[in-house]
PDB file of N, CA and C in Angstrom:
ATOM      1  N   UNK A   1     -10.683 -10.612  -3.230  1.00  0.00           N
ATOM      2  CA  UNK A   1      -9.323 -10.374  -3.664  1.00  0.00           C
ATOM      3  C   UNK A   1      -8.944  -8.937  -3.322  1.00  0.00           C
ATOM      4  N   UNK A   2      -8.325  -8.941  -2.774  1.00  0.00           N
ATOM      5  CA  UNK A   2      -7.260  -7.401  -2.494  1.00  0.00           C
ATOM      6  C   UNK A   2      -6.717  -6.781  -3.395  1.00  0.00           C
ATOM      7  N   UNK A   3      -6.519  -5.114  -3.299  1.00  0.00           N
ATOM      8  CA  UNK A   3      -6.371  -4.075  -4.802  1.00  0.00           C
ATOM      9  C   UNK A   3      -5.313  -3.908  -3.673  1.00  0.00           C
ATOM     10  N   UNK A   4      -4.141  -3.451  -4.258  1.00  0.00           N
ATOM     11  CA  UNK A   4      -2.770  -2.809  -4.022  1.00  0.00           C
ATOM     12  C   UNK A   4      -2.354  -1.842  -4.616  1.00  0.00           C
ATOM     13  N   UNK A   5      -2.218  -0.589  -4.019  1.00  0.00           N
ATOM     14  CA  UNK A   5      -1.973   0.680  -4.309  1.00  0.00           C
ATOM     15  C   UNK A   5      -0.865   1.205  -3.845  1.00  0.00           C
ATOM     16  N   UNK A   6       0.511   1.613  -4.717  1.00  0.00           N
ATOM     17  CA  UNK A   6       1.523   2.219  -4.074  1.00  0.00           C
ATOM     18  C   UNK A   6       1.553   3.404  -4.531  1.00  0.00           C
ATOM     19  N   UNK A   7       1.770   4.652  -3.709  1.00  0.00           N
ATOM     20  CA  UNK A   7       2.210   5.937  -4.586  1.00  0.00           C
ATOM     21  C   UNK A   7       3.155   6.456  -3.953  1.00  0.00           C
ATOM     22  N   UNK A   8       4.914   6.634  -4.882  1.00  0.00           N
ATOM     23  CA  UNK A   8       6.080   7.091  -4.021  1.00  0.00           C
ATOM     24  C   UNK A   8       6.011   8.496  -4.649  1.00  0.00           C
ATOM     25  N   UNK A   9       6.617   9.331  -3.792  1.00  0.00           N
ATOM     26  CA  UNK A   9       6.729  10.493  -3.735  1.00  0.00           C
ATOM     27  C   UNK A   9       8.469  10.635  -3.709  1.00  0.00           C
ATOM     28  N   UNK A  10       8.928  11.317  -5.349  1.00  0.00           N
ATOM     29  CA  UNK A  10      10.242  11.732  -5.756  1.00  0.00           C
ATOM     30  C   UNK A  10      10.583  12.666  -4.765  1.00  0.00           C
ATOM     31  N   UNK A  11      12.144  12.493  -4.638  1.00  0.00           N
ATOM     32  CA  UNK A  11      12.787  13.979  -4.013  1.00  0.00           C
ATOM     33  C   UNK A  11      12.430  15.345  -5.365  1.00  0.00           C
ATOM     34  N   UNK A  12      12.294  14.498  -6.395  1.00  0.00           N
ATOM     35  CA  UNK A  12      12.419  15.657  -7.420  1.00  0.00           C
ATOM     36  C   UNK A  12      10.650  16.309  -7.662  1.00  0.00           C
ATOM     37  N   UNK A  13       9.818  15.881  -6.792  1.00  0.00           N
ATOM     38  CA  UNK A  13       8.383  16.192  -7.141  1.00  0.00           C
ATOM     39  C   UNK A  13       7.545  15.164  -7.831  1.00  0.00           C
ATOM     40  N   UNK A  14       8.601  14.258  -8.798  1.00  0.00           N
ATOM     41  CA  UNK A  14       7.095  13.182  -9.487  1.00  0.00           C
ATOM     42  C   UNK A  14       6.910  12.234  -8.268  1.00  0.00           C
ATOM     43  N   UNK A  15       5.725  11.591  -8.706  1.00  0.00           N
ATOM     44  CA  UNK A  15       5.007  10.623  -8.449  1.00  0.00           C
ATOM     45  C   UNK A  15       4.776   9.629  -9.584  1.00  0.00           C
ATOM     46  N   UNK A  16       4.879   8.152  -8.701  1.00  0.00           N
ATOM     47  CA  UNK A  16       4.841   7.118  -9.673  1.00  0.00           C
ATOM     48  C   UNK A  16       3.883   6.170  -8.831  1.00  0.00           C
ATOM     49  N   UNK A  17       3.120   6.141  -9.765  1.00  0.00           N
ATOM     50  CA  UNK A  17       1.916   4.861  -9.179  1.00  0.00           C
ATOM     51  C   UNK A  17       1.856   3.717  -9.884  1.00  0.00           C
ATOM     52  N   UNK A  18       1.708   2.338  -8.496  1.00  0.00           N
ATOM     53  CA  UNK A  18       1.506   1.018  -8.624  1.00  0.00           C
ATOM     54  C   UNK A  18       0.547   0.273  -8.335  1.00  0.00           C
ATOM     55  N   UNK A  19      -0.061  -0.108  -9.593  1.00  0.00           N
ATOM     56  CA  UNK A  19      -1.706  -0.909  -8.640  1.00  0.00           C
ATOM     57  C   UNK A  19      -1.442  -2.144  -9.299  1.00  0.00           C
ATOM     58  N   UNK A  20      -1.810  -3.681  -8.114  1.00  0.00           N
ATOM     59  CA  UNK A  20      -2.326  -4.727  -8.711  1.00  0.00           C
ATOM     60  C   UNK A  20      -2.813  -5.447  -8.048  1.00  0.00           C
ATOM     61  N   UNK A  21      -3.432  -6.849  -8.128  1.00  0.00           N
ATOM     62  CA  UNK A  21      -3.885  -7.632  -7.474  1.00  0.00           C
ATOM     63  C   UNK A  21      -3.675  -8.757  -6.617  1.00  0.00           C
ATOM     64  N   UNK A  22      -1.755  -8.620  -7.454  1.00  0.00           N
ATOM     65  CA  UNK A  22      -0.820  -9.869  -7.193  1.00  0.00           C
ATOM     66  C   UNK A  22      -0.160  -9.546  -5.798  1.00  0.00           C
ATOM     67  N   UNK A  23      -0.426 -10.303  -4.853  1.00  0.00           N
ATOM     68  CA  UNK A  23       0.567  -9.911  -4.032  1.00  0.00           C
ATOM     69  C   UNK A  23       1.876 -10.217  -3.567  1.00  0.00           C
ATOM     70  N   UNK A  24       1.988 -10.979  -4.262  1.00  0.00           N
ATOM     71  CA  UNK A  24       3.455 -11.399  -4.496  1.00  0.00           C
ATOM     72  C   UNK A  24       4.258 -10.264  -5.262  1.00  0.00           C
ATOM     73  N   UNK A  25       3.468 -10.076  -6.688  1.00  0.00           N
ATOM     74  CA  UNK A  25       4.149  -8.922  -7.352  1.00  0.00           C
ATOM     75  C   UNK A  25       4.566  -7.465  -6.338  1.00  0.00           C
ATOM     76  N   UNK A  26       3.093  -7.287  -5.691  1.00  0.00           N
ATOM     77  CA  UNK A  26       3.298  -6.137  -4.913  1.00  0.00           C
ATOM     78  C   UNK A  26       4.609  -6.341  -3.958  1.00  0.00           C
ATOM     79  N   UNK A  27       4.737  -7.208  -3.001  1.00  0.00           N
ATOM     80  CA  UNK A  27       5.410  -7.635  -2.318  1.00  0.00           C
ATOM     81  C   UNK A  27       7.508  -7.277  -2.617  1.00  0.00           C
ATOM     82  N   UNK A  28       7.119  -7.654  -4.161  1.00  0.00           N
ATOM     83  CA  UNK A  28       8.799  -7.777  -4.680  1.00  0.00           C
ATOM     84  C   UNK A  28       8.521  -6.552  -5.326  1.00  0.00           C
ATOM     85  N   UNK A  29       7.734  -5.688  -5.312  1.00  0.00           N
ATOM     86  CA  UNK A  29       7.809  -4.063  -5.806  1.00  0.00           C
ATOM     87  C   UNK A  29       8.426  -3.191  -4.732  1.00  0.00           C
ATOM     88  N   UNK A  30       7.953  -3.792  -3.720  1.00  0.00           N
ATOM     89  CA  UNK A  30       7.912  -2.754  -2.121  1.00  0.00           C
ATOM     90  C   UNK A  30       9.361  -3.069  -1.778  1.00  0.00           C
ATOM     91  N   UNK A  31       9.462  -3.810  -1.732  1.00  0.00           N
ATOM     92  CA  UNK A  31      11.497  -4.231  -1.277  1.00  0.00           C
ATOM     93  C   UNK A  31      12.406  -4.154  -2.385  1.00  0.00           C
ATOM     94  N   UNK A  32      12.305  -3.277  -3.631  1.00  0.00           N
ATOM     95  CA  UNK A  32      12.726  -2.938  -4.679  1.00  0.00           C
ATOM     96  C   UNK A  32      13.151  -1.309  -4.462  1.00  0.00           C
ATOM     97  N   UNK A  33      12.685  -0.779  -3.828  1.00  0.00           N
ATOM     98  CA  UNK A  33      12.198   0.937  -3.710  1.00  0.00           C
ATOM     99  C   UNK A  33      13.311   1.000  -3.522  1.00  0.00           C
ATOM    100  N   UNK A  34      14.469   2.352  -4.031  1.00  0.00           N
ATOM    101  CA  UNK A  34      15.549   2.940  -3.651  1.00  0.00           C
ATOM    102  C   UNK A  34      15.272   3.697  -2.446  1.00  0.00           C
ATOM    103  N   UNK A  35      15.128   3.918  -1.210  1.00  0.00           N
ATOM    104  CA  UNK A  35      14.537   4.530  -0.439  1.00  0.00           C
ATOM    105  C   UNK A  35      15.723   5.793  -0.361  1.00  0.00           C
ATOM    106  N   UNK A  36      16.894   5.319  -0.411  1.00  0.00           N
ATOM    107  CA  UNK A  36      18.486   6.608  -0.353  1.00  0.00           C
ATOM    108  C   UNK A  36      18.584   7.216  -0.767  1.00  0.00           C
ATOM    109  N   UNK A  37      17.807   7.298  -1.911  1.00  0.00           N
ATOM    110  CA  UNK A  37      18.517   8.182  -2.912  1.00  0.00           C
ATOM    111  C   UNK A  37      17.434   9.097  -3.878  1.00  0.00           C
ATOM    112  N   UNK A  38      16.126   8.258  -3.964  1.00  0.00           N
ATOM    113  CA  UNK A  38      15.058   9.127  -4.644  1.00  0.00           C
ATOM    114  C   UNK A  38      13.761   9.105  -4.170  1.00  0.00           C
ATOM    115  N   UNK A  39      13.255   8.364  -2.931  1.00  0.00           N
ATOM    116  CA  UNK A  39      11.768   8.401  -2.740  1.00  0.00           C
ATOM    117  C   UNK A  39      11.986   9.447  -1.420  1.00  0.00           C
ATOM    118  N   UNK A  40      11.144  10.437  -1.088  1.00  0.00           N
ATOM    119  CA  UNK A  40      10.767  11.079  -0.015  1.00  0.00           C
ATOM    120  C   UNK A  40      10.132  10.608   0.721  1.00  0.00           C
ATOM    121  N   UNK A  41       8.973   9.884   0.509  1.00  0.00           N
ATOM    122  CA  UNK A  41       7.726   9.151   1.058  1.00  0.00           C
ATOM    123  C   UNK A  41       7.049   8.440   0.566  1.00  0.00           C
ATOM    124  N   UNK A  42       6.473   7.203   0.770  1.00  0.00           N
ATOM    125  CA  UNK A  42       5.169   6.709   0.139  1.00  0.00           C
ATOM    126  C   UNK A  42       4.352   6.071   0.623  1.00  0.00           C
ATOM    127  N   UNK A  43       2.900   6.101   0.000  1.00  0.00           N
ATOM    128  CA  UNK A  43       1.418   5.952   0.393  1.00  0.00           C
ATOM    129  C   UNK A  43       1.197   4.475  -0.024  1.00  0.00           C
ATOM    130  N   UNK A  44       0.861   3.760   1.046  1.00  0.00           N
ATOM    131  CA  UNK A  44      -0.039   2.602   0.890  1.00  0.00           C
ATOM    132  C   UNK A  44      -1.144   2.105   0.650  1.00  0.00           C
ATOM    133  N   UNK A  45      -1.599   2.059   0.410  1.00  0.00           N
ATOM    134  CA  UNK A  45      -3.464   1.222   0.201  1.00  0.00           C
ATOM    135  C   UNK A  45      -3.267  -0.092   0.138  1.00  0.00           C
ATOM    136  N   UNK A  46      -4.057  -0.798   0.536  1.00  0.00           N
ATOM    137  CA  UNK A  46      -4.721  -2.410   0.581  1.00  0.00           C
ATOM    138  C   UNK A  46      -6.425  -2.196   0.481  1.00  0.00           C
ATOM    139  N   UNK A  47      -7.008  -2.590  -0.451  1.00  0.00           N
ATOM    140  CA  UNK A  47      -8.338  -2.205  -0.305  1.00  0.00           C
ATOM    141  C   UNK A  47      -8.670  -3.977  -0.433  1.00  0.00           C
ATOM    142  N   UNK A  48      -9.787  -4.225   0.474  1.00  0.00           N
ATOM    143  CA  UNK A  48     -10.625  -5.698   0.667  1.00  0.00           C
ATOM    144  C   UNK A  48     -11.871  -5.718  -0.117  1.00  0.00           C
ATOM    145  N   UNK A  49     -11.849  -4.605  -0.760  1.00  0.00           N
ATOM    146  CA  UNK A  49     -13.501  -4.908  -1.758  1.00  0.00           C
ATOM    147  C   UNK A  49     -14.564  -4.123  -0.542  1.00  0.00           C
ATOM    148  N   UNK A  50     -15.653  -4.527  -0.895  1.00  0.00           N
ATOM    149  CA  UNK A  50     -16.805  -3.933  -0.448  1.00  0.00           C
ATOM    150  C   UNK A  50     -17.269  -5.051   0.523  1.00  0.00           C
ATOM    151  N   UNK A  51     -18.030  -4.124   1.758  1.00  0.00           N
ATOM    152  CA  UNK A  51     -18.993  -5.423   2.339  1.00  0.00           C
ATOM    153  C   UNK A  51     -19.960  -4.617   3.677  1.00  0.00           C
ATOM    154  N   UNK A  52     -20.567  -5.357   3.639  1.00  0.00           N
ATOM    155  CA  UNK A  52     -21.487  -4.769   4.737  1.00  0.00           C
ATOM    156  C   UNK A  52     -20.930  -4.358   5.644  1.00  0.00           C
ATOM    157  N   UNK A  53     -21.113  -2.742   6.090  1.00  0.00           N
ATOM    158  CA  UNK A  53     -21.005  -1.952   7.067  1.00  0.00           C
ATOM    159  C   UNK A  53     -21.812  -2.189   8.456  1.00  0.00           C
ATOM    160  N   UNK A  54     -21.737  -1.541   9.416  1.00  0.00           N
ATOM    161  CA  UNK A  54     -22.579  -1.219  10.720  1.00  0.00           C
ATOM    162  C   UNK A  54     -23.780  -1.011  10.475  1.00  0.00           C
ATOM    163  N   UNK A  55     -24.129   0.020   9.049  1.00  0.00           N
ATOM    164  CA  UNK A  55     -24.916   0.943   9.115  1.00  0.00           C
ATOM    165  C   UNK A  55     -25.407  -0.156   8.185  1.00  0.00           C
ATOM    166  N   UNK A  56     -25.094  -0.681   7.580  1.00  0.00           N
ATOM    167  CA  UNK A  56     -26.047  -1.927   6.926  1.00  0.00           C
ATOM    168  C   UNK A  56     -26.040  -1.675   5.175  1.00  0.00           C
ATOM    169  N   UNK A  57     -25.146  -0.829   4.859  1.00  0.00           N
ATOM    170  CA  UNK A  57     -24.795  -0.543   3.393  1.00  0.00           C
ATOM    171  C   UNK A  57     -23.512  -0.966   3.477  1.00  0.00           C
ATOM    172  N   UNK A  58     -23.373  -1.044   1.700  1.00  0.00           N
ATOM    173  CA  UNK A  58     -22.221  -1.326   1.602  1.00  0.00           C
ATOM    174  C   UNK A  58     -20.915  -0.436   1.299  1.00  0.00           C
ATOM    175  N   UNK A  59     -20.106  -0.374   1.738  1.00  0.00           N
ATOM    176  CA  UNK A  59     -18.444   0.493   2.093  1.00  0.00           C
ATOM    177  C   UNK A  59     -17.362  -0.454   1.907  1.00  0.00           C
ATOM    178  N   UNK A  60     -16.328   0.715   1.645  1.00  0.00           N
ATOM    179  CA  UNK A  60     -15.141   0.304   0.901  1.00  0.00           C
ATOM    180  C   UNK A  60     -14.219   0.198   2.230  1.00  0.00           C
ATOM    181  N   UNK A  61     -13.627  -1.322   2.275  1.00  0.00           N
ATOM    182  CA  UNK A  61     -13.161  -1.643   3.664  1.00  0.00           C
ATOM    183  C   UNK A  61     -11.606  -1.350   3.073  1.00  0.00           C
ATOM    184  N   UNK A  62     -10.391  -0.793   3.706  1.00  0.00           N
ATOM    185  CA  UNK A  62      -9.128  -0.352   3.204  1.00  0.00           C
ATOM    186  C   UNK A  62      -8.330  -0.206   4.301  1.00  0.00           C
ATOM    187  N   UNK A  63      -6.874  -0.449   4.276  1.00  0.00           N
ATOM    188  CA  UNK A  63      -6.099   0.027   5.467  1.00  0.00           C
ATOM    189  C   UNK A  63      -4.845   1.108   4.247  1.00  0.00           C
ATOM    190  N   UNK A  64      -4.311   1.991   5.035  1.00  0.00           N
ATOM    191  CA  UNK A  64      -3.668   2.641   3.866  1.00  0.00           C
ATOM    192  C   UNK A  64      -3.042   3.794   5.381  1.00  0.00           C
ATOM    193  N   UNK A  65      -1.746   4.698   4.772  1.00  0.00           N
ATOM    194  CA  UNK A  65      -1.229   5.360   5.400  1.00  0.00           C
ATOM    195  C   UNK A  65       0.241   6.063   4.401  1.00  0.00           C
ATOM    196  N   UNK A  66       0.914   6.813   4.895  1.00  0.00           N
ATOM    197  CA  UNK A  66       2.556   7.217   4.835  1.00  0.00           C
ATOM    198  C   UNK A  66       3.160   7.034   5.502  1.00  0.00           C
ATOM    199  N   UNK A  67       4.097   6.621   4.273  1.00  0.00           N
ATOM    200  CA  UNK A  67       5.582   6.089   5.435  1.00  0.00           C
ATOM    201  C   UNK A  67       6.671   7.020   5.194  1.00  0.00           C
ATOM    202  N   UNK A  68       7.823   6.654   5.657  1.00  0.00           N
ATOM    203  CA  UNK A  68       9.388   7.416   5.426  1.00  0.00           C
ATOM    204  C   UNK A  68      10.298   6.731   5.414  1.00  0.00           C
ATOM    205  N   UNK A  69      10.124   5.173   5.289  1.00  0.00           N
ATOM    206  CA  UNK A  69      10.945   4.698   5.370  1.00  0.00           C
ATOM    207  C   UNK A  69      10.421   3.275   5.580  1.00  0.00           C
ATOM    208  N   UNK A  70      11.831   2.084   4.550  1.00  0.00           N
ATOM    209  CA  UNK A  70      11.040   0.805   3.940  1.00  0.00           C
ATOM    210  C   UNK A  70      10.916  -0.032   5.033  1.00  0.00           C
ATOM    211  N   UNK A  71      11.558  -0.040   6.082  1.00  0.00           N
ATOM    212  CA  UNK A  71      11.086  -0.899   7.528  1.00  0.00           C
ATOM    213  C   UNK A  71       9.789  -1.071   7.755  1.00  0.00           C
ATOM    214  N   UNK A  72       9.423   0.659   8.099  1.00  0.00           N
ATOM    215  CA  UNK A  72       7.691   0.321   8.927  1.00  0.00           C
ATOM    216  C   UNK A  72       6.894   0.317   7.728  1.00  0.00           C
ATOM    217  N   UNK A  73       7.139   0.118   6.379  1.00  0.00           N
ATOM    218  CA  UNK A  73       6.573   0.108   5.125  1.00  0.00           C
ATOM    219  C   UNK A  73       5.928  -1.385   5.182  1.00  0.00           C
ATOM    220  N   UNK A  74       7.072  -2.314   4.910  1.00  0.00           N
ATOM    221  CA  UNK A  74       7.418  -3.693   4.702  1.00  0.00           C
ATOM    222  C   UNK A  74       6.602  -4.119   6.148  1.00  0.00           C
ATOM    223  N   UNK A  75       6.802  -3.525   7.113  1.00  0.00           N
ATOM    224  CA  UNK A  75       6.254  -3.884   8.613  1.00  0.00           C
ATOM    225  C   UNK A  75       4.686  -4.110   8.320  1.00  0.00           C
ATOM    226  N   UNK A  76       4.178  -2.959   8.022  1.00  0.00           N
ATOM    227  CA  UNK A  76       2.382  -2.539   7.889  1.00  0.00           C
ATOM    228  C   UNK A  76       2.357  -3.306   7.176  1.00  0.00           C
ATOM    229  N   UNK A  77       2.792  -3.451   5.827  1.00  0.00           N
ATOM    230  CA  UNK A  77       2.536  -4.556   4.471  1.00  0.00           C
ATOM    231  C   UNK A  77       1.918  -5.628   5.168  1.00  0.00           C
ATOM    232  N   UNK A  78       2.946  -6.372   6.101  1.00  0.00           N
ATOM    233  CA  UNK A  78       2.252  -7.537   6.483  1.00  0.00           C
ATOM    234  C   UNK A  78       1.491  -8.163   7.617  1.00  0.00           C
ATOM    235  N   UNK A  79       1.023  -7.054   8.169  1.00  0.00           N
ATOM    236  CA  UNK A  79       0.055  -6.894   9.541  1.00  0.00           C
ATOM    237  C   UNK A  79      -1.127  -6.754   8.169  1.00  0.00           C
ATOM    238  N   UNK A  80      -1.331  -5.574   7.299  1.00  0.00           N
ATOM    239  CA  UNK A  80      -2.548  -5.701   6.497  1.00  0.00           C
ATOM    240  C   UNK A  80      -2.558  -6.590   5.764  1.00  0.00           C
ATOM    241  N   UNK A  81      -2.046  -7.897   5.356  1.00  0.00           N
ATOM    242  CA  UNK A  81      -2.167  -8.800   4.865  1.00  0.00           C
ATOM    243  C   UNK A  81      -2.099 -10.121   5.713  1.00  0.00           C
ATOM    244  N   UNK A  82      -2.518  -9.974   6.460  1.00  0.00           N
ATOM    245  CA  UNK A  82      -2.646 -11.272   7.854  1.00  0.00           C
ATOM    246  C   UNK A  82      -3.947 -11.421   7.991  1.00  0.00           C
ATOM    247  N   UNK A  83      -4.106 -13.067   7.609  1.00  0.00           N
ATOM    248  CA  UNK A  83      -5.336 -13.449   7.855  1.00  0.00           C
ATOM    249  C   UNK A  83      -5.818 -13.961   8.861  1.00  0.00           C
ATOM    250  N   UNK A  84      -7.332 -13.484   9.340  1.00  0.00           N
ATOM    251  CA  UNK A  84      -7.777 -13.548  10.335  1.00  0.00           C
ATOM    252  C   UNK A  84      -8.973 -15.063  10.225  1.00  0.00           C
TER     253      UNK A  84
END
């Protein structure tokens, strides 16, 4: 099961963080964002849990980045949630 991590970054300095498991919930959080008027930026995470590495231990497999804007936000959202 996949962890979902949002953190937007205020024009005014706060930060507000979103974690869950639902991705649906996540989904109708991310196309909710005022992007016009109060977020500067925000950070993504998708984390897949743990699993065997190269090196033969186990590591935290994740895709995650910043955006500026809810297009290539909503875009990445669902390239990291495409199953292979």
């Amino acid at each position: 099961m996949n962890n979902y991590t949002l953190k937007l970054y205020k024009n005014n300095g706060e930060v507000e963080t979103v974690r869950t498991k639902k991705k649906k919930r996540f989904f109708r959080i991310l196309r909710m964002i005022d992007w016009q008027n109060h977020i500067k930026n925000a950070y993504l995470k998708i984390s897949y849990g743990k699993k065997k590495c190269t090196e033969g231990c186990l590591c935290d497999f994740y895709n995650d980045g910043y955006y500026a804007n809810k297009e290539d936000m909503l875009e990445t959202f669902k390239y990291f949630n495409e199953e292979k």
